[in-house]
C-alpha atoms as a PDB file:
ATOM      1  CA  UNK A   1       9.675 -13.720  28.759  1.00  0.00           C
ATOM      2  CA  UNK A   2       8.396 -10.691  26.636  1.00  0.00           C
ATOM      3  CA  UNK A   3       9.284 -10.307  23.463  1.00  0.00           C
ATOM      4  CA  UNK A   4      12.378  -8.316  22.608  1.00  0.00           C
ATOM      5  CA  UNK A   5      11.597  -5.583  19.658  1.00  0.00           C
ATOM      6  CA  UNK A   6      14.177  -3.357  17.920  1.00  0.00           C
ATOM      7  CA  UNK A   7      12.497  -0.584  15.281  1.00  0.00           C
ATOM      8  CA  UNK A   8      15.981   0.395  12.949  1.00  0.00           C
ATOM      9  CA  UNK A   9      14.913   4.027  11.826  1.00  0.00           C
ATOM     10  CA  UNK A  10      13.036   4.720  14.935  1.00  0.00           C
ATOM     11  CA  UNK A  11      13.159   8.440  14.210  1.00  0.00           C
ATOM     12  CA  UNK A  12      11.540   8.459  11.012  1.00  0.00           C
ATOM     13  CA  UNK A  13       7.375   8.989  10.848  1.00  0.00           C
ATOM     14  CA  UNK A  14       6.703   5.178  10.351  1.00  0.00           C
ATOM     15  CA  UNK A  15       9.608   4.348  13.374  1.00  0.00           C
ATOM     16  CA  UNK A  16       7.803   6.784  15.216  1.00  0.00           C
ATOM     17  CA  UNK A  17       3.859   5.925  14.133  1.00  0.00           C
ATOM     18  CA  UNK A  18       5.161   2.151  15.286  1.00  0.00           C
ATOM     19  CA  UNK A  19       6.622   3.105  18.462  1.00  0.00           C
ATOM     20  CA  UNK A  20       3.614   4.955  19.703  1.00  0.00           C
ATOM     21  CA  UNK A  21       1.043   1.304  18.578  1.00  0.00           C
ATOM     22  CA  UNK A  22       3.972  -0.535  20.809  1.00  0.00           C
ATOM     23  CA  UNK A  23       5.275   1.673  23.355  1.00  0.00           C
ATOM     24  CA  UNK A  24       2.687   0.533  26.117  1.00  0.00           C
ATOM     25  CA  UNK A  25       2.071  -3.101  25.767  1.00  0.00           C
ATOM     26  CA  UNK A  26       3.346  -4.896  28.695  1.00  0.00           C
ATOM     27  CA  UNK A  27       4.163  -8.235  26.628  1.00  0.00           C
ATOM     28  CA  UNK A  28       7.305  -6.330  24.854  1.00  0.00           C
ATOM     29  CA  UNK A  29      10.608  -4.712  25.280  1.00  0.00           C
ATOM     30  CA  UNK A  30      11.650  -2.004  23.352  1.00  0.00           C
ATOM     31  CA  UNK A  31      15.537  -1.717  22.441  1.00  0.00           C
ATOM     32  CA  UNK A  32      16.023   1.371  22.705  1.00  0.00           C
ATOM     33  CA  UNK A  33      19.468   2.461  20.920  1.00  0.00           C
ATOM     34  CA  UNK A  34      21.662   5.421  22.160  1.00  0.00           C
ATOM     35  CA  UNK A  35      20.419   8.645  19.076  1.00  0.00           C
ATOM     36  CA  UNK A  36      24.224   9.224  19.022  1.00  0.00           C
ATOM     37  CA  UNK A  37      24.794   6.313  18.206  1.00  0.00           C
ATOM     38  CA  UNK A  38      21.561   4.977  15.509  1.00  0.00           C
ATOM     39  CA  UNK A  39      24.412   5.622  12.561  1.00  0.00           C
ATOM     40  CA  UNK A  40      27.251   3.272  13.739  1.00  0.00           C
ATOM     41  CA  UNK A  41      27.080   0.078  12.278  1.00  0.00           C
ATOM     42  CA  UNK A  42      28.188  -2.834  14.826  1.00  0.00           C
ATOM     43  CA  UNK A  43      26.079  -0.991  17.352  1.00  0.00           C
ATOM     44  CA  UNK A  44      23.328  -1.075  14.642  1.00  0.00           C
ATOM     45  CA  UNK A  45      24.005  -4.726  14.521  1.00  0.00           C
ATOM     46  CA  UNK A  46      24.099  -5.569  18.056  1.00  0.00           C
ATOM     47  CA  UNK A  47      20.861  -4.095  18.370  1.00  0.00           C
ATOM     48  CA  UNK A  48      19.409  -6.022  15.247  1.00  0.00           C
ATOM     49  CA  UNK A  49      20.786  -9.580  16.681  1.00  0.00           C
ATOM     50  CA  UNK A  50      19.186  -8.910  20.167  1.00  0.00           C
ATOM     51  CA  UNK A  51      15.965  -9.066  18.998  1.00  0.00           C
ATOM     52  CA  UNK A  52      13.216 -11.305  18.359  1.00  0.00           C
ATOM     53  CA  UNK A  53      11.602  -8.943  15.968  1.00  0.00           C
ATOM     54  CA  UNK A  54      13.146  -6.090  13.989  1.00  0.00           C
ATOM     55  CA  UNK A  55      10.953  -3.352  12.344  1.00  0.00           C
ATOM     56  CA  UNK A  56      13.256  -2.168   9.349  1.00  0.00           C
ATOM     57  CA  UNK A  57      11.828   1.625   8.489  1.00  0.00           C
ATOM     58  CA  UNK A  58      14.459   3.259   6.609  1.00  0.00           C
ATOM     59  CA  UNK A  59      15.210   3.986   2.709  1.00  0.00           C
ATOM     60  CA  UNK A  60      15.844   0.870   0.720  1.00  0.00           C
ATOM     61  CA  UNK A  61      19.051   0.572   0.192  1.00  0.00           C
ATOM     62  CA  UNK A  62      19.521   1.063   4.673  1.00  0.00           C
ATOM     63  CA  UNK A  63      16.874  -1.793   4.817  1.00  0.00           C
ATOM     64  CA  UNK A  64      19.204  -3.892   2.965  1.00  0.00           C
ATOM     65  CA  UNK A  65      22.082  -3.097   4.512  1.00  0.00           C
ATOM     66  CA  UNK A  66      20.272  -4.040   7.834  1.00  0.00           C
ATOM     67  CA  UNK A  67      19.178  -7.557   7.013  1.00  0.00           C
ATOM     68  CA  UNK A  68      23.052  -7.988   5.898  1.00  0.00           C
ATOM     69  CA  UNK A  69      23.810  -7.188   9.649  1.00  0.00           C
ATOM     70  CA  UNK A  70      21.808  -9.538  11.004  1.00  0.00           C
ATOM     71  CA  UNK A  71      23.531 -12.881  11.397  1.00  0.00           C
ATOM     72  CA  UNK A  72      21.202 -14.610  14.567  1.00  0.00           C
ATOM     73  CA  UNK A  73      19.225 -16.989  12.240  1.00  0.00           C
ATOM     74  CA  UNK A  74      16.042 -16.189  14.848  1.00  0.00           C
ATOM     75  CA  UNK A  75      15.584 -12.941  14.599  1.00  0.00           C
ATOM     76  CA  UNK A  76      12.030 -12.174  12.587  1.00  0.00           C
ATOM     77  CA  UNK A  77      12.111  -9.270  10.426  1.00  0.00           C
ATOM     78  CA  UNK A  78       9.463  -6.599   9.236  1.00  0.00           C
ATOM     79  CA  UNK A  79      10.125  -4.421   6.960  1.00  0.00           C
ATOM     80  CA  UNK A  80       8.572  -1.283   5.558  1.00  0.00           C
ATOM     81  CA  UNK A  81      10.851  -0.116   2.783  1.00  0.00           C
ATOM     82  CA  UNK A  82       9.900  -0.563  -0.734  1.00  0.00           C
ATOM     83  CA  UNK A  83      13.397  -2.980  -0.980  1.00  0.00           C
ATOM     84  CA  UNK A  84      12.322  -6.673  -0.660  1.00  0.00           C
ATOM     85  CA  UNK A  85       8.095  -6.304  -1.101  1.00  0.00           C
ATOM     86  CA  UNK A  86       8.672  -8.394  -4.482  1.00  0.00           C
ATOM     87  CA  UNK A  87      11.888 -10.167  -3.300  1.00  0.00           C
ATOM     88  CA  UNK A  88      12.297 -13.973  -2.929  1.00  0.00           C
ATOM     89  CA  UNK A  89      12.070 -14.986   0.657  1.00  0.00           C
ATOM     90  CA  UNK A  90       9.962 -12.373   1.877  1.00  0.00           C
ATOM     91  CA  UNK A  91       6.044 -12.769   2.303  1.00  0.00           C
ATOM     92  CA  UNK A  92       3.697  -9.952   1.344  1.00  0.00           C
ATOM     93  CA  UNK A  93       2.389  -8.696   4.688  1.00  0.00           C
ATOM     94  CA  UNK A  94      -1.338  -8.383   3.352  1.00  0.00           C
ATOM     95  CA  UNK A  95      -2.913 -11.202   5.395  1.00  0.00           C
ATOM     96  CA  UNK A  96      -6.454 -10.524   4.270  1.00  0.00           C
ATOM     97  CA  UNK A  97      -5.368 -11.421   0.580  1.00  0.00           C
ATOM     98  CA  UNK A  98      -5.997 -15.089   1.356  1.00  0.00           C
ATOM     99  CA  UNK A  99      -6.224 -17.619   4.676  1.00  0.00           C
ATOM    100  CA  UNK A 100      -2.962 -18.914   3.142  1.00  0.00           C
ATOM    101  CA  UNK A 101      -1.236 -15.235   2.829  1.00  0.00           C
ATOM    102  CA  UNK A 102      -2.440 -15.101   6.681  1.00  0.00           C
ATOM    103  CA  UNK A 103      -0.463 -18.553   7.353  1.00  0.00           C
ATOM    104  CA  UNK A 104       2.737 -17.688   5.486  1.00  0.00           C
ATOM    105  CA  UNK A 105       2.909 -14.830   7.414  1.00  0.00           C
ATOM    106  CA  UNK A 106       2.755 -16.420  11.139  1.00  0.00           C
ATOM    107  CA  UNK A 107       5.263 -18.758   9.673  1.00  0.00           C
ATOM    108  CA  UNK A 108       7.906 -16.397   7.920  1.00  0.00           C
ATOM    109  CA  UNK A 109      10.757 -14.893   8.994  1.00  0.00           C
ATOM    110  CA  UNK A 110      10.734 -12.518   6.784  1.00  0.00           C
ATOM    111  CA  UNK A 111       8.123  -9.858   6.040  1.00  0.00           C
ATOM    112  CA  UNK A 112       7.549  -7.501   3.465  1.00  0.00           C
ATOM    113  CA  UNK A 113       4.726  -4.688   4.757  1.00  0.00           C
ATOM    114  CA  UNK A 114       2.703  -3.166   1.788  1.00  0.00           C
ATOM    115  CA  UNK A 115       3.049   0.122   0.273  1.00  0.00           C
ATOM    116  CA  UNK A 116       0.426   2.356   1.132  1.00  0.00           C
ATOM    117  CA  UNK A 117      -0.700   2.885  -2.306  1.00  0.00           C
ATOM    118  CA  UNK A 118      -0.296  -0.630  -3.363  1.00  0.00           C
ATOM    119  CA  UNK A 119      -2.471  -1.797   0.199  1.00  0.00           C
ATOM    120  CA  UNK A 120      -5.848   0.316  -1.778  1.00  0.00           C
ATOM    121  CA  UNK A 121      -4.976  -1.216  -5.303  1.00  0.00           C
ATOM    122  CA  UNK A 122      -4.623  -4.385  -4.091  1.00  0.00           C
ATOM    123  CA  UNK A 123      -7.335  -4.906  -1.424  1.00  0.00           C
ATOM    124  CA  UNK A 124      -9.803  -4.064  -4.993  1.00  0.00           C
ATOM    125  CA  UNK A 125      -8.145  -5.756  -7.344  1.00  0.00           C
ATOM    126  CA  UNK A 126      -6.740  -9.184  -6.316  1.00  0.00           C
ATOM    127  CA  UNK A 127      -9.924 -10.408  -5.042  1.00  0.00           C
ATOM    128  CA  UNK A 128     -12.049  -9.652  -8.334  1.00  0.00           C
ATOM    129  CA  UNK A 129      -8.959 -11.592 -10.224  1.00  0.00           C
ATOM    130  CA  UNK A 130      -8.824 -14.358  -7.973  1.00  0.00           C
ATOM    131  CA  UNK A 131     -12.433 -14.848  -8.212  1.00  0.00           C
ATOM    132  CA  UNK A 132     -12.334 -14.637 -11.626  1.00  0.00           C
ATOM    133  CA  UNK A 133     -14.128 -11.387 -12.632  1.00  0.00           C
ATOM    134  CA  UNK A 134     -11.407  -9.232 -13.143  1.00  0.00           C
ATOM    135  CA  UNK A 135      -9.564 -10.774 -16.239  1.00  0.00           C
ATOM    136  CA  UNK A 136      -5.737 -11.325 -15.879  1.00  0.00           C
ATOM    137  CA  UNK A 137      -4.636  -8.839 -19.075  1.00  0.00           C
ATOM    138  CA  UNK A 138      -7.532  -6.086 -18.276  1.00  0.00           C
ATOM    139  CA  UNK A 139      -5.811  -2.518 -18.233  1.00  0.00           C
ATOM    140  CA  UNK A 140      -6.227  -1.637 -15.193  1.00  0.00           C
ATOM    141  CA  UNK A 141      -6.491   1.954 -14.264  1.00  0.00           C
ATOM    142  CA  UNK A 142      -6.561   3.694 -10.643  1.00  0.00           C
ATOM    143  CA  UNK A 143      -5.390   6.796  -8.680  1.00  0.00           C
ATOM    144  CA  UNK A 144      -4.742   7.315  -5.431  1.00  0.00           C
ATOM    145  CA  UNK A 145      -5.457  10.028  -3.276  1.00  0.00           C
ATOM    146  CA  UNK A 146      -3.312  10.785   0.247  1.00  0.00           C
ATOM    147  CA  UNK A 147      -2.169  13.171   3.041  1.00  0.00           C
ATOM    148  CA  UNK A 148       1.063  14.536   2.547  1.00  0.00           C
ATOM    149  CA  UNK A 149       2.587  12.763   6.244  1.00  0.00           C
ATOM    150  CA  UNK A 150       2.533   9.511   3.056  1.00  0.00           C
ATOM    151  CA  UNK A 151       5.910  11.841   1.587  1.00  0.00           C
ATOM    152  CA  UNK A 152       7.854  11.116   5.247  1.00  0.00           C
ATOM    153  CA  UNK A 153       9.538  13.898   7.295  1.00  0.00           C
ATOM    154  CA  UNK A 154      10.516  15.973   4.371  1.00  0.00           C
ATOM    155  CA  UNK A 155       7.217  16.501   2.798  1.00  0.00           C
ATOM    156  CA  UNK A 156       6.003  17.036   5.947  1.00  0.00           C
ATOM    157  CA  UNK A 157       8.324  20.359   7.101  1.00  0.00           C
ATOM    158  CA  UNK A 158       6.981  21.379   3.421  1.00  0.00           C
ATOM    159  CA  UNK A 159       3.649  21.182   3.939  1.00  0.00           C
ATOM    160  CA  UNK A 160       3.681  22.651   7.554  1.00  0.00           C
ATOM    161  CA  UNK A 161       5.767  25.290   7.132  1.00  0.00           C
ATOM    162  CA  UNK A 162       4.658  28.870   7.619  1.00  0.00           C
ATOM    163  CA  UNK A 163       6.095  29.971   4.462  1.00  0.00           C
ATOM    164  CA  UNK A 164       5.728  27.118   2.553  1.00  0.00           C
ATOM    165  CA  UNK A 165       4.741  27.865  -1.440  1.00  0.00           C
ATOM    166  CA  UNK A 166       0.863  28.354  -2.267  1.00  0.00           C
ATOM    167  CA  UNK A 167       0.848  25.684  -4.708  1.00  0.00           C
ATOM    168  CA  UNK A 168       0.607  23.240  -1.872  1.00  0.00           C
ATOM    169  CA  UNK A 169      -2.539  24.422  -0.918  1.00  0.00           C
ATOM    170  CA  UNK A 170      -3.917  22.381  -4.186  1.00  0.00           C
ATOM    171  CA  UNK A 171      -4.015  18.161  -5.066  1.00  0.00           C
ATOM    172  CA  UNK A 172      -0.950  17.571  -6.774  1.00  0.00           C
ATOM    173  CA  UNK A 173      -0.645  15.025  -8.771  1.00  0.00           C
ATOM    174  CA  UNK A 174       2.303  13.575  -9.077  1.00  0.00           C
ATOM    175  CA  UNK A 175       4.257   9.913 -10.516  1.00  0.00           C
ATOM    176  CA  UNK A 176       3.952  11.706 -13.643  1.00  0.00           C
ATOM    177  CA  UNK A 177       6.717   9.040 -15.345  1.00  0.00           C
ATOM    178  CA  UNK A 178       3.410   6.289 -14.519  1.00  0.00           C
ATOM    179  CA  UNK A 179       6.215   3.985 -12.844  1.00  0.00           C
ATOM    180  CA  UNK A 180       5.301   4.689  -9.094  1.00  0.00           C
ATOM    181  CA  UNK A 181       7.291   2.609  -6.930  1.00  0.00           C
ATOM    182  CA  UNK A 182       4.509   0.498  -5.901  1.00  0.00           C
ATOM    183  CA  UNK A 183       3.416  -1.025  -9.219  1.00  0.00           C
ATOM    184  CA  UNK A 184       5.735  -3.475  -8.820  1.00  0.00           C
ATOM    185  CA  UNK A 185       4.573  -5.006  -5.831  1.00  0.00           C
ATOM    186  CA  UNK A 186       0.364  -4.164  -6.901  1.00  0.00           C
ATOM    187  CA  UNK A 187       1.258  -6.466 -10.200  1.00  0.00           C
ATOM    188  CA  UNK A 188       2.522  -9.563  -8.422  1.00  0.00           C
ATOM    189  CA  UNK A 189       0.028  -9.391  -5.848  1.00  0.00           C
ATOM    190  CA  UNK A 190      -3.162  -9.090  -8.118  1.00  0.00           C
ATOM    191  CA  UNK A 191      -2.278 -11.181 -10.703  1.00  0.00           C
ATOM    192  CA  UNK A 192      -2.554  -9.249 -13.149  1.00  0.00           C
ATOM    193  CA  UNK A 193      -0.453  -9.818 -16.827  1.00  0.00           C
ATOM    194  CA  UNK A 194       0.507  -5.783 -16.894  1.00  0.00           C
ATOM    195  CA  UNK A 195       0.716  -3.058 -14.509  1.00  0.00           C
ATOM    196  CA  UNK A 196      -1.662  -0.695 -14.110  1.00  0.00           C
ATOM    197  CA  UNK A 197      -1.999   3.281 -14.948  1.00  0.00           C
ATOM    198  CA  UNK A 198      -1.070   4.587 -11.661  1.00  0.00           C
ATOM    199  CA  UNK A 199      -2.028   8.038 -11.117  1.00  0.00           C
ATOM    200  CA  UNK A 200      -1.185   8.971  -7.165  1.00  0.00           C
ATOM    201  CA  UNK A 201      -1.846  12.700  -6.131  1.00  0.00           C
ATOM    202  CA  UNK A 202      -0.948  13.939  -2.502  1.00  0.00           C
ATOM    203  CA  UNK A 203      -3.390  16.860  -0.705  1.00  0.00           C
ATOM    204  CA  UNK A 204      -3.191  19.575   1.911  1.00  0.00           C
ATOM    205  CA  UNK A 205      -3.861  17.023   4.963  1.00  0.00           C
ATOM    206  CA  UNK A 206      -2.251  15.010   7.473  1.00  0.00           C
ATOM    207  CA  UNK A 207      -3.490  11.779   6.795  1.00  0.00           C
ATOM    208  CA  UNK A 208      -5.749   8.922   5.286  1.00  0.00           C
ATOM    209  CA  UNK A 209      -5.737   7.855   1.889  1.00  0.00           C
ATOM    210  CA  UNK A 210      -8.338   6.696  -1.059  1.00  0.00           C
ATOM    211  CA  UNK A 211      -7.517   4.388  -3.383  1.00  0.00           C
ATOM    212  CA  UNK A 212      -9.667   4.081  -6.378  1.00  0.00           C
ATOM    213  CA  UNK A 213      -9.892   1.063  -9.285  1.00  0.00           C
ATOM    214  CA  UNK A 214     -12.242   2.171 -12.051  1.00  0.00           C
ATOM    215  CA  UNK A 215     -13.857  -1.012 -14.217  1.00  0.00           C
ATOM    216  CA  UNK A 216     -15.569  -1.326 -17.330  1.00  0.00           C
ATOM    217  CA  UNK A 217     -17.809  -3.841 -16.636  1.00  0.00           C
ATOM    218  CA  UNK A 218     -18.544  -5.226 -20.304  1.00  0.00           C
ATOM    219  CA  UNK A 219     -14.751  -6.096 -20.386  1.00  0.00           C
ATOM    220  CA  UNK A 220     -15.213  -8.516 -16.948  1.00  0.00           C
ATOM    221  CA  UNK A 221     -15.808 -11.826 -17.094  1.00  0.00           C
ATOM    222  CA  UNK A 222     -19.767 -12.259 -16.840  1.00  0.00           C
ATOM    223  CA  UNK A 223     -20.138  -8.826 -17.266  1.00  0.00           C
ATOM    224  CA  UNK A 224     -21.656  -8.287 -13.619  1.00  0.00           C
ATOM    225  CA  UNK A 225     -23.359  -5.219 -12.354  1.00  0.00           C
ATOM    226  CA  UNK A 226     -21.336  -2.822 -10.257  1.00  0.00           C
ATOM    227  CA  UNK A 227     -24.064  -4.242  -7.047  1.00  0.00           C
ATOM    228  CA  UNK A 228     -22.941  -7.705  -8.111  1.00  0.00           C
ATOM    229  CA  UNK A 229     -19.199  -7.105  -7.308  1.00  0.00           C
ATOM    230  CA  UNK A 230     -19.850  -5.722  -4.030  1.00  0.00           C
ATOM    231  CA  UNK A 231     -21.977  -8.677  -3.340  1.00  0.00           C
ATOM    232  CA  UNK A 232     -18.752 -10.636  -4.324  1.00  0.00           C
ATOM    233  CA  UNK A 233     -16.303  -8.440  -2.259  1.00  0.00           C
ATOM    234  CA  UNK A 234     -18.673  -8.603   0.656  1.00  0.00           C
ATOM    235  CA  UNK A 235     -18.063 -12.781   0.567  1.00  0.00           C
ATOM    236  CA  UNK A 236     -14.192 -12.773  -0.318  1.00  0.00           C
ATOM    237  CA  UNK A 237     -13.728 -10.547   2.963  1.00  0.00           C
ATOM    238  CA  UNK A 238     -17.092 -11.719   5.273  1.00  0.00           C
ATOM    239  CA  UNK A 239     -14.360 -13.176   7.873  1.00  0.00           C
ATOM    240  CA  UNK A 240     -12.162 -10.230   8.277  1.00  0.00           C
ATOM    241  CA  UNK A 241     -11.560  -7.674  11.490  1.00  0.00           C
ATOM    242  CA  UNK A 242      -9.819  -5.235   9.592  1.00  0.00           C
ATOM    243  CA  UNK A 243     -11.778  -5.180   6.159  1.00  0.00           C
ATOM    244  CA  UNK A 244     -15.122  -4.202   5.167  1.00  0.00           C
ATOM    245  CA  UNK A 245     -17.136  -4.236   2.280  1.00  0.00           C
ATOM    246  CA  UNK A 246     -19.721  -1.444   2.695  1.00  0.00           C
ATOM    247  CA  UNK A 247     -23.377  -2.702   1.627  1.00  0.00           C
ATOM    248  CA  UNK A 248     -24.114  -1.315  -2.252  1.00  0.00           C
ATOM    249  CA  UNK A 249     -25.755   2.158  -2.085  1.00  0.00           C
ATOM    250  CA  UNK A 250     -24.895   1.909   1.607  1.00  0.00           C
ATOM    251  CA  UNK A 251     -22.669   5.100   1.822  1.00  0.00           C
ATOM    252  CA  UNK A 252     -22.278   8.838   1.617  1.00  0.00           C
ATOM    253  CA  UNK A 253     -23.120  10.555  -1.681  1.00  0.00           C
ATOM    254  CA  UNK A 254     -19.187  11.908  -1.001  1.00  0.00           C
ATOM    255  CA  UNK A 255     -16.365   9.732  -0.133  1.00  0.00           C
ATOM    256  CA  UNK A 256     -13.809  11.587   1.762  1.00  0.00           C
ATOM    257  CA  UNK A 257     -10.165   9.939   2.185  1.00  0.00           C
ATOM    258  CA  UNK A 258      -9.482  10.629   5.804  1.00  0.00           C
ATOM    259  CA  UNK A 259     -12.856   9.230   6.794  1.00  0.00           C
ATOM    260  CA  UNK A 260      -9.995   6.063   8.463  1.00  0.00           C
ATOM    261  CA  UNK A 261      -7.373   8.424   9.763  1.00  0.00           C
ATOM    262  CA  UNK A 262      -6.589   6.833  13.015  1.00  0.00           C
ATOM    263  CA  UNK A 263      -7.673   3.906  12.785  1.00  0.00           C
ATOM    264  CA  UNK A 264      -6.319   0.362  11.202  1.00  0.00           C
ATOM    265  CA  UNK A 265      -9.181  -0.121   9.528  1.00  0.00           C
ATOM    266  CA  UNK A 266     -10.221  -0.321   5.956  1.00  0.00           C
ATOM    267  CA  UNK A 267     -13.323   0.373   4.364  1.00  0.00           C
ATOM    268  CA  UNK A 268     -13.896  -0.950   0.776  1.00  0.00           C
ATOM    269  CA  UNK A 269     -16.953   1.406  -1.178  1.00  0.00           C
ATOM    270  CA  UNK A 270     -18.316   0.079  -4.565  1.00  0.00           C
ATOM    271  CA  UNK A 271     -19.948   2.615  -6.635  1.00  0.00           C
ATOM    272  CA  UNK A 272     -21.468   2.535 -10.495  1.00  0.00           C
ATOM    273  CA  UNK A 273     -24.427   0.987 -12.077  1.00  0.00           C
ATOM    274  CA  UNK A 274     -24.781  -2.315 -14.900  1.00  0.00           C
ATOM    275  CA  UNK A 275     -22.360  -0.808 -17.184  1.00  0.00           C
ATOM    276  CA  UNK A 276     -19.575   0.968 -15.001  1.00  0.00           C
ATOM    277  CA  UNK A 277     -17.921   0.276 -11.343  1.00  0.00           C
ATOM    278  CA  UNK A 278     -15.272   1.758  -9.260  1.00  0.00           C
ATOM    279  CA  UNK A 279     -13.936   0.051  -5.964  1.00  0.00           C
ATOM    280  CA  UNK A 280     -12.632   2.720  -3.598  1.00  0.00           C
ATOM    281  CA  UNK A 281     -10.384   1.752  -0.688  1.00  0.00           C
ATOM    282  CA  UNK A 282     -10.539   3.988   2.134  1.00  0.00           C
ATOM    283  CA  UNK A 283      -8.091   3.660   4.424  1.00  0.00           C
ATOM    284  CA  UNK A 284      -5.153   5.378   6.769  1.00  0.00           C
ATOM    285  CA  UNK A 285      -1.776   5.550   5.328  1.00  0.00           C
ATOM    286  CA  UNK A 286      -0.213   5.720   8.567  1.00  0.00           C
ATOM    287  CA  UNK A 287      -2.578   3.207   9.288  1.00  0.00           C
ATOM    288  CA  UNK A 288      -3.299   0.277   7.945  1.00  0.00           C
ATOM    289  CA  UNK A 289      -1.370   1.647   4.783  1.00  0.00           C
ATOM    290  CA  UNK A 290       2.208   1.456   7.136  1.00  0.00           C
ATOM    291  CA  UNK A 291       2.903   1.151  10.734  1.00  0.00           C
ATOM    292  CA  UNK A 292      -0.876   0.134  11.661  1.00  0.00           C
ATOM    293  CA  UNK A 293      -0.428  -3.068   9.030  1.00  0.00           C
ATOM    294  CA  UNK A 294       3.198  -3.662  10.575  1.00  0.00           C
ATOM    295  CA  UNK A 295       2.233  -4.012  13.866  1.00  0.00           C
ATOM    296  CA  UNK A 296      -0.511  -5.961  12.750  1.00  0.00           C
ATOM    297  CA  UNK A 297       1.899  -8.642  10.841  1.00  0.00           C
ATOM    298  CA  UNK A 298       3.997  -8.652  14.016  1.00  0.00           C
ATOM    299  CA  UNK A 299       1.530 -10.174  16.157  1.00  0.00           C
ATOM    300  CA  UNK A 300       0.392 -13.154  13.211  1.00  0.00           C
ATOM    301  CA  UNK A 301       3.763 -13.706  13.643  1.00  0.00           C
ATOM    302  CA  UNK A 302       3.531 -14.046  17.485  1.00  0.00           C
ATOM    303  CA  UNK A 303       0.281 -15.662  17.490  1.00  0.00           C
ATOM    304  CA  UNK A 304      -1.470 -13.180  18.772  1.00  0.00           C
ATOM    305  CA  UNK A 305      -4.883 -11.585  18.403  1.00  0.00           C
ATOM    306  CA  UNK A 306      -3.876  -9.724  15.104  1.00  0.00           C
ATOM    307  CA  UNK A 307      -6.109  -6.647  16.649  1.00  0.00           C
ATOM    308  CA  UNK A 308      -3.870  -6.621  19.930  1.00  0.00           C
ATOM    309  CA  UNK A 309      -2.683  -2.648  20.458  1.00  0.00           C
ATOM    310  CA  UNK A 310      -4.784  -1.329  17.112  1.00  0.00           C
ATOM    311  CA  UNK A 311      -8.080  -0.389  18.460  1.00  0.00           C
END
């Protein structure tokens, strides 16, 4: 029997970025609900009891509603909202954090899929603290660089449209408060005693994504060189599909952040000398920074080849 899968916000860019990962594998059906009627709520909720696995890609506040709708205690949920990533209940759907993340998530029924920001902070970061280098209370700081198809349909009208203001035609930088969305989630998942300075900044592109964490290295615990880390990074991740851990001096003078786009890959760069380091994570934000890492999560939780439909 295939597997029955029902994507509530099917419309929207990660809905759609899902869809086309999914649409062709012969081991699912797709519930399809009628567009007329994707707003009424008991059709909503027919839809979300009839399946074996719901993707949940709407605002927060509509991802909550939809878990409240589903009453069939088998249905398996995935969800890429921002709503339930540090909620009790859910597992964090980064599987490469740990062989035990990995097994929580084949075994949950309930599935929180990472931020895109918070998948390049965290991919750095929670390794060097659960090794030990990266001290719990070191202030963190990192910024994040993506393509504006990370800001959903609205950003992207803006950014394609023929009279759209010249001001996008620059970075912007923008989380200007410092309390991005997604330092909630990067702060449980690393470890770490405070959140980091967050500085994300959106360019003229469709998509892939950087995500840089700058160290001082005197303030790590056995003050290692910025080689030594990668040498460390390269052995926390030696097992994975999805991550890699490019070889020290290994790379391009220029890092470019849609080096990934396509792809559900992602590529971790270490850069700096004895005194200084940065970690960048290059990655897709469609990718394995949303729909890419969702689909992934959906087949540990079938038991499948977690590569099945992403290459």
């Amino acid at each position: 029997m295939k597997t029955r899968v029902y994507i509530d916000g099917q419309s929207g860019t990660t809905g759609l970025q899902i869809y086309d990962r999914i649409g062709k594998r012969d081991d699912l059906e797709l519930l399809r609900i009628d567009e007329d009627k994707r707003h009424d709520p008991e059709e909503r909720k027919k839809y979300l009891n009839a399946a074996d696995i719901v993707f949940l890609c709407l605002p927060d506040e509509g991802a909550r509603e939809a878990v409240k709708l589903i009453d069939n205690p088998e249905v398996r949920v995935i969800d890429a909202s921002t709503a339930h990533r540090t909620a009790d209940g859910w597992t964090y759907g980064f599987p490469e954090l740990s062989r035990e993340q990995r097994q929580a998530i084949a075994e949950s029924r309930r599935v929180a899929n990472p931020g895109c920001h918070a998948t390049g902070v965290i991919s750095s970061a929670a390794p060097l603290v659960r090794m030990g280098i990266l001290p719990k209370d070191y202030p963190l700081t990192c910024y994040s660089l993506t393509g504006y198809s990370g800001g959903g349909k609205k950003m992207i009208a803006q950014y394609e449209a023929a009279d759209r203001p010249a001001e996008l035609d620059t970075p912007g930088i923008y989380g200007l408060t410092l309390k991005h969305k997604h330092l909630p989630e990067i702060q449980k998942m690393t470890g770490l005693d405070f959140p980091p300075v967050f500085m994300p900044v959106v360019d003229d592109y469709y998509k892939g994504m950087a995500g840089t964490i700058m160290l001082q290295n005197r303030l790590l615990n056995g003050r290692p060189t910025a080689e030594e880390i990668c040498g460390k990074l390269q052995e926390y991740y030696r097992n994975e599909h999805f991550v890699e851990v490019v070889p020290f001096g290994a790379h391009e003078k220029t890092l470019y952040a849609g080096e990934l786009a396509g792809t559900n890959r992602l590529k971790l760069v270490v850069c700096g000398h004895e005194d200084q380091t940065s970690v960048t994570a290059l990655f897709d934000n469609l990718g394995k920074g949303a729909s890419g890492a969702a689909v992934q999560n959906m087949n540990i939780m079938l038991g499948l080849d977690e590569a099945t439909g992403l290459e």
